[in-house]
Protein backbone atom coordinates (compact mmCIF):
# COMPACT_ATOMS: atom_id res chain seq x y z
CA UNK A 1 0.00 0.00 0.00
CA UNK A 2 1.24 3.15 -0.56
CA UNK A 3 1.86 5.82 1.93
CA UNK A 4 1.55 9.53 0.67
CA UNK A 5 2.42 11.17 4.16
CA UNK A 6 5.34 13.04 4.77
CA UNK A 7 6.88 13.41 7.97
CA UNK A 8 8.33 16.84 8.51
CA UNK A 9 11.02 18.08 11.00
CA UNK A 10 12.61 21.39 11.01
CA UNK A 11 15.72 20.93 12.57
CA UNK A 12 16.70 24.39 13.00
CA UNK A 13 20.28 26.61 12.52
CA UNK A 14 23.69 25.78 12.82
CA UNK A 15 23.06 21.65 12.79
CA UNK A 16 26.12 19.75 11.98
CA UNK A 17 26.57 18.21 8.80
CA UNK A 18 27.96 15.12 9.79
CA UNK A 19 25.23 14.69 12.46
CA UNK A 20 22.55 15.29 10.31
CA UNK A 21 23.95 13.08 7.79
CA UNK A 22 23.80 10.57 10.34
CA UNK A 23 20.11 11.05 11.03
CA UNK A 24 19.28 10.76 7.49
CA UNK A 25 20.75 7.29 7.06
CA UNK A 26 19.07 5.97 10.26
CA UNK A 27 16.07 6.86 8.55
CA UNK A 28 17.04 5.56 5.49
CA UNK A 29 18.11 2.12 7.10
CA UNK A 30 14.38 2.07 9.29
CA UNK A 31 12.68 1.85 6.00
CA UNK A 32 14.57 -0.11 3.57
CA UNK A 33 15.04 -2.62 6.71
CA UNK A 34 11.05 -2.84 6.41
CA UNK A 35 10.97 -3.43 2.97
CA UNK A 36 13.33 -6.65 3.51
CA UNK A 37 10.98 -7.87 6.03
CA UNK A 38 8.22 -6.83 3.76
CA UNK A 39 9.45 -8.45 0.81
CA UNK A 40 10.50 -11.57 3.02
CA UNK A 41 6.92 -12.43 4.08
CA UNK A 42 5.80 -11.87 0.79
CA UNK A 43 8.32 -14.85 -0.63
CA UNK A 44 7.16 -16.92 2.06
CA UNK A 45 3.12 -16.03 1.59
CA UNK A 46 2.56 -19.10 -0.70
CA UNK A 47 3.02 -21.22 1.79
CA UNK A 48 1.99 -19.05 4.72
CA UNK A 49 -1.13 -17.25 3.55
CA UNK A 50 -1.82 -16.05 7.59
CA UNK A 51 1.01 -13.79 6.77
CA UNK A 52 -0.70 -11.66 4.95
CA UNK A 53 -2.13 -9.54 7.64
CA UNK A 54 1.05 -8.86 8.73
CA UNK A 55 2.32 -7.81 5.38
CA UNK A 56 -0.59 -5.41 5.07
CA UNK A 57 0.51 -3.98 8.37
CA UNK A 58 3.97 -2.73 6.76
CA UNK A 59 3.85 0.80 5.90
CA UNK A 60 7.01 2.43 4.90
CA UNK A 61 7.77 6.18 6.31
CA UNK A 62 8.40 8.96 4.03
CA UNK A 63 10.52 12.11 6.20
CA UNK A 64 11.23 15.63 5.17
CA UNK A 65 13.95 17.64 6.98
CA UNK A 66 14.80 21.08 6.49
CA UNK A 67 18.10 22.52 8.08
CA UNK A 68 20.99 24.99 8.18
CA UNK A 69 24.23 23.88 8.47
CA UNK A 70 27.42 25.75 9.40
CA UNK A 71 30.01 26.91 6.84
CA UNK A 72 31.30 23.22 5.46
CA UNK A 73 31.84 22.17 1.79
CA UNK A 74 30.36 18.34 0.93
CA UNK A 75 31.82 16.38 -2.10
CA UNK A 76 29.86 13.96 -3.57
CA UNK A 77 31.58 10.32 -4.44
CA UNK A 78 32.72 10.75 -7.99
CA UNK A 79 33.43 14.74 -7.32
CA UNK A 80 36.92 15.99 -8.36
CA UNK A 81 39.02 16.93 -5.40
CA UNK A 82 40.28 19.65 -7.27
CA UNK A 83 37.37 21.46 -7.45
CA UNK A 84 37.91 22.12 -3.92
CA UNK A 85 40.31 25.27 -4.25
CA UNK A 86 40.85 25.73 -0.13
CA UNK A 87 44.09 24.60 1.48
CA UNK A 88 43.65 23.39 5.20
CA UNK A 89 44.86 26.81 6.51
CA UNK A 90 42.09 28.77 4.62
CA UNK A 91 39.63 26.66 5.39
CA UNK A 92 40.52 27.45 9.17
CA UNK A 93 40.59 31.12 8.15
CA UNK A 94 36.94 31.00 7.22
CA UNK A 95 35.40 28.97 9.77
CA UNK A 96 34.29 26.28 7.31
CA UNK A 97 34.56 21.98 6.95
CA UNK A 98 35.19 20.13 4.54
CA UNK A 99 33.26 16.66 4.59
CA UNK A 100 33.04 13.58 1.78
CA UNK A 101 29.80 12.43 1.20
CA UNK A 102 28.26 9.56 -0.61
CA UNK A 103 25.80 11.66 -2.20
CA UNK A 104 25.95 12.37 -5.83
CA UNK A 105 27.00 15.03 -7.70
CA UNK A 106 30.58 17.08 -7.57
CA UNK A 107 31.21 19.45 -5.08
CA UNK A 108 29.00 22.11 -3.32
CA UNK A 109 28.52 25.01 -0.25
CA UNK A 110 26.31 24.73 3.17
CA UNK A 111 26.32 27.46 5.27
CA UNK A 112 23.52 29.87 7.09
CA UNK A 113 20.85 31.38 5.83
CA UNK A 114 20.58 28.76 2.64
CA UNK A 115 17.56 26.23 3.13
CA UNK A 116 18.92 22.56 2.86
CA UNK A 117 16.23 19.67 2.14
CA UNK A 118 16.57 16.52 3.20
CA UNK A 119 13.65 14.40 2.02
CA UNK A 120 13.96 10.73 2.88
CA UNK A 121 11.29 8.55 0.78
CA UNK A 122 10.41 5.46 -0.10
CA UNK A 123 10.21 5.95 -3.96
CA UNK A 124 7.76 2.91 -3.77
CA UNK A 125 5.09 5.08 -2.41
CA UNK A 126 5.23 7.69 -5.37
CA UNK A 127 7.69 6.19 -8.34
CA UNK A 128 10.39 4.40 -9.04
CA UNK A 129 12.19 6.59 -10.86
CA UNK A 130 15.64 8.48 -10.14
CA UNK A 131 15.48 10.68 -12.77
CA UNK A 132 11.13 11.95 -12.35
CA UNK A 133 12.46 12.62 -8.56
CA UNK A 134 15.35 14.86 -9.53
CA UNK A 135 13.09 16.56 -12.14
CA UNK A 136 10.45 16.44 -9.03
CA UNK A 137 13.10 18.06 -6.43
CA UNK A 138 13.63 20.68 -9.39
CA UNK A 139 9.64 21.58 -10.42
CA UNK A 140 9.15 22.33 -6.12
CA UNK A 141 12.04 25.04 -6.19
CA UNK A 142 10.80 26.34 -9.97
CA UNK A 143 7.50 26.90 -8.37
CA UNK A 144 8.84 28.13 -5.01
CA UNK A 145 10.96 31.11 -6.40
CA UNK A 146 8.41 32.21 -9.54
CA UNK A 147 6.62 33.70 -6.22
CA UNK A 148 9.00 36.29 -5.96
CA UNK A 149 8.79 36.62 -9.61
CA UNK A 150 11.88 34.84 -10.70
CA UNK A 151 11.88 32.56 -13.83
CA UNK A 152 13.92 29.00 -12.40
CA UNK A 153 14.99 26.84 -15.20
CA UNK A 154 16.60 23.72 -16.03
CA UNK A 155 19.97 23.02 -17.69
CA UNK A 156 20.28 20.21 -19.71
CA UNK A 157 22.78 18.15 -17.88
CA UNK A 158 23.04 19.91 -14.96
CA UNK A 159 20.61 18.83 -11.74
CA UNK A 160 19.49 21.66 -10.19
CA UNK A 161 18.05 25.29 -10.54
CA UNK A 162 19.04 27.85 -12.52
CA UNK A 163 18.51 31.35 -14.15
CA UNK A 164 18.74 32.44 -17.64
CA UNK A 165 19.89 29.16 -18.68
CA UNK A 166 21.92 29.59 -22.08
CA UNK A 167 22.96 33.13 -21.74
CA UNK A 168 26.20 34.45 -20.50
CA UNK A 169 25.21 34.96 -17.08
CA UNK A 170 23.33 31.51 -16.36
CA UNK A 171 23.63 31.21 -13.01
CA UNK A 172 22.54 28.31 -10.39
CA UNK A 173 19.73 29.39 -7.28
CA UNK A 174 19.55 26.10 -6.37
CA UNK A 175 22.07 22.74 -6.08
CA UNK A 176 20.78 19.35 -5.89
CA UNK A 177 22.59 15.66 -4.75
CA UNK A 178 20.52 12.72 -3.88
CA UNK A 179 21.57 9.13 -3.10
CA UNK A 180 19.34 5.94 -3.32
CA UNK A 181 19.12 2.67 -1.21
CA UNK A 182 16.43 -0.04 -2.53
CA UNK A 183 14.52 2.76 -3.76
CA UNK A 184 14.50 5.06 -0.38
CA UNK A 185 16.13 8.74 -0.85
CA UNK A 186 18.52 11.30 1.08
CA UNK A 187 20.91 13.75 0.97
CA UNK A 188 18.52 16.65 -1.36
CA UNK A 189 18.40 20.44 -2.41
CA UNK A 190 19.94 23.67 -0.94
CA UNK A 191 18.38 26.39 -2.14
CA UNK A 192 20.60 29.53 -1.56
CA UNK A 193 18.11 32.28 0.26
CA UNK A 194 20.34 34.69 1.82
CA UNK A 195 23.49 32.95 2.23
CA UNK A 196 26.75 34.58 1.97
CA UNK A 197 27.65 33.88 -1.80
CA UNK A 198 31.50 34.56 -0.86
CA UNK A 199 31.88 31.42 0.15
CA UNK A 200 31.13 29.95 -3.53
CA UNK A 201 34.79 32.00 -4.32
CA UNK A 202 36.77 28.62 -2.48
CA UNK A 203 35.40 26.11 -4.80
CA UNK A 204 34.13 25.20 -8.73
CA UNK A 205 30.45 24.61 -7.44
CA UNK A 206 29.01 21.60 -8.86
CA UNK A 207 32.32 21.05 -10.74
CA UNK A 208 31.07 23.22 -13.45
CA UNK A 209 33.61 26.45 -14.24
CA UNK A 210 31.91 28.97 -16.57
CA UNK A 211 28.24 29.69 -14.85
CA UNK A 212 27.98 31.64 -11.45
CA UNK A 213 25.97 30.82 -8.21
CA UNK A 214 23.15 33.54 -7.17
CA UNK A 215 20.90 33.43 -4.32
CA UNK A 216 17.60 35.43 -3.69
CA UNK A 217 18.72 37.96 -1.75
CA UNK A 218 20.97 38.90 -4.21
CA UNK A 219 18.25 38.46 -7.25
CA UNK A 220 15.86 40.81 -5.05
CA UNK A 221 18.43 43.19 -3.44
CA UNK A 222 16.37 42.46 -0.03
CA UNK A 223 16.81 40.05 2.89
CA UNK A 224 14.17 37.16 2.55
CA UNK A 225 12.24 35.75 5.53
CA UNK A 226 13.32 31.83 5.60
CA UNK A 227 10.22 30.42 7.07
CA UNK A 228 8.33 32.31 4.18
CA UNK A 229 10.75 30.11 1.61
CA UNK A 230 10.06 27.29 4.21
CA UNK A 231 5.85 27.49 3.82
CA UNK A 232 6.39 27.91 -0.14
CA UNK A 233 8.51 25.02 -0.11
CA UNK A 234 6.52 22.86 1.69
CA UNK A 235 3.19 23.96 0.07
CA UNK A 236 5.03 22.97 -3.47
CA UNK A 237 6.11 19.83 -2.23
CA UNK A 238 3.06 18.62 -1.15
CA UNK A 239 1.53 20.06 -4.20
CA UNK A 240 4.04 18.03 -6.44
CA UNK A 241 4.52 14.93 -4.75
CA UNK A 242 0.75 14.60 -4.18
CA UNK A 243 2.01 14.21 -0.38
CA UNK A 244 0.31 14.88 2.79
CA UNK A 245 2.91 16.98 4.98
CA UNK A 246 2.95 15.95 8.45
CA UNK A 247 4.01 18.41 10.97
């Protein structure tokens, strides 16, 4: 059966990476662990039809987290190193990590005031499909930013959101990794709200060398109130995953 509710958590400012990295695979693990046991019962329900009540009973979790993190810099597993430009010493300097994931996608920037989400589900609930939940992940933030009147786009062969794809001065609002266990999700967007865009100056974001990284502060020249983006995000989520959010 599948379950269309979506557990959400704000966890709040400052939470470290690695920490919240950790609570996203202990998530992950809770609900592919169910679909072995789930898929175990089923093998054996030919010749134990009783089980079938308690196959019924397994319903998979779906989780959304949102989250700041401090300044760190997360490289997903087949990211070039040397798209990391900070020596140890700098990266002291500016009060910022620097963490390997197993995430995909090349290298990217975490720090306050940008909106990380973290959205662990069971694919088997909506669809099994890696590439409709990137494009997914993409169509919440499109919708999310044309409320401040800003046109998000997608660039062929790049995951993520952009502006004025094709011209010049392209430039990326909002980077995306994901990684994938037996169909379950983590790891997710960051969409860059008012975060310090200096910090994109230490690295080739996303690997990719020509196109710049904006945020919306800097496409509205004003300060933008998070939980505002937070509401919009979740309202587009729901609205595009067909989901019921669960506070």
């Amino acid at each position: 059966m599948q379950n269309r509710e979506v557990k959400f958590q704000d966890l709040g400012e400052q939470q470290d990476y690695k920490k919240t990295w950790d609570l996203q695979e202990s998530m992950l693990q809770e609900i592919v662990d169910l679909k072995i046991r789930k898929r175990k019962l089923e093998r054996d329900l030919p010749e134990k039809p009783e089980l079938q009540k308690e196959i019924d009973s397994i319903i998979t979790p779906n989780h959304l987290l949102f989250v700041e993190h401090p300044h760190v810099y997360t490289l997903g597993k087949s990211g070039d190193e040397h798209n990391m430009l900070a020596n140890e010493e700098k990266l002291k300097e500016i009060n910022a990590s620097y963490v390997k994931t197993n995430r995909g996608g090349d290298i990217t920037y975490h720090g306050p005031q940008q909106l990380v989400g973290y959205p662990i589900l069971d694919l088997d609930n909506f669809k099994t499909d890696i590439h409709w939940y990137l494009r997914s992940l993409e169509e919440v933030i499109i919708k999310t930013i044309a409320h401040y009147g800003l046109k998000g786009e997608r660039s062929p062969g790049e995951t993520g959101v952009w502006l004025d794809v094709g011209k010049p001065y392209a430039r990326k609002i909002c980077a995306m990794g994901v990684k994938a266990s037996r169909w379950v999700t983590m790891h997710g967007f960051a969409l860059n709200v008012n975060a310090d865009l200096r910090y994109f100056e230490y690295i080739i974001p996303c690997g990719i060398q020509d196109k710049a990284v904006t945020s919306l502060e800097r496409e509205l020249d004003q300060k933008i109130q998070m939980n505002e983006v937070k509401a919009l995000v979740k309202q587009h989520f729901a609205e595009v995953f067909e989901a019921e959010i669960i506070e």
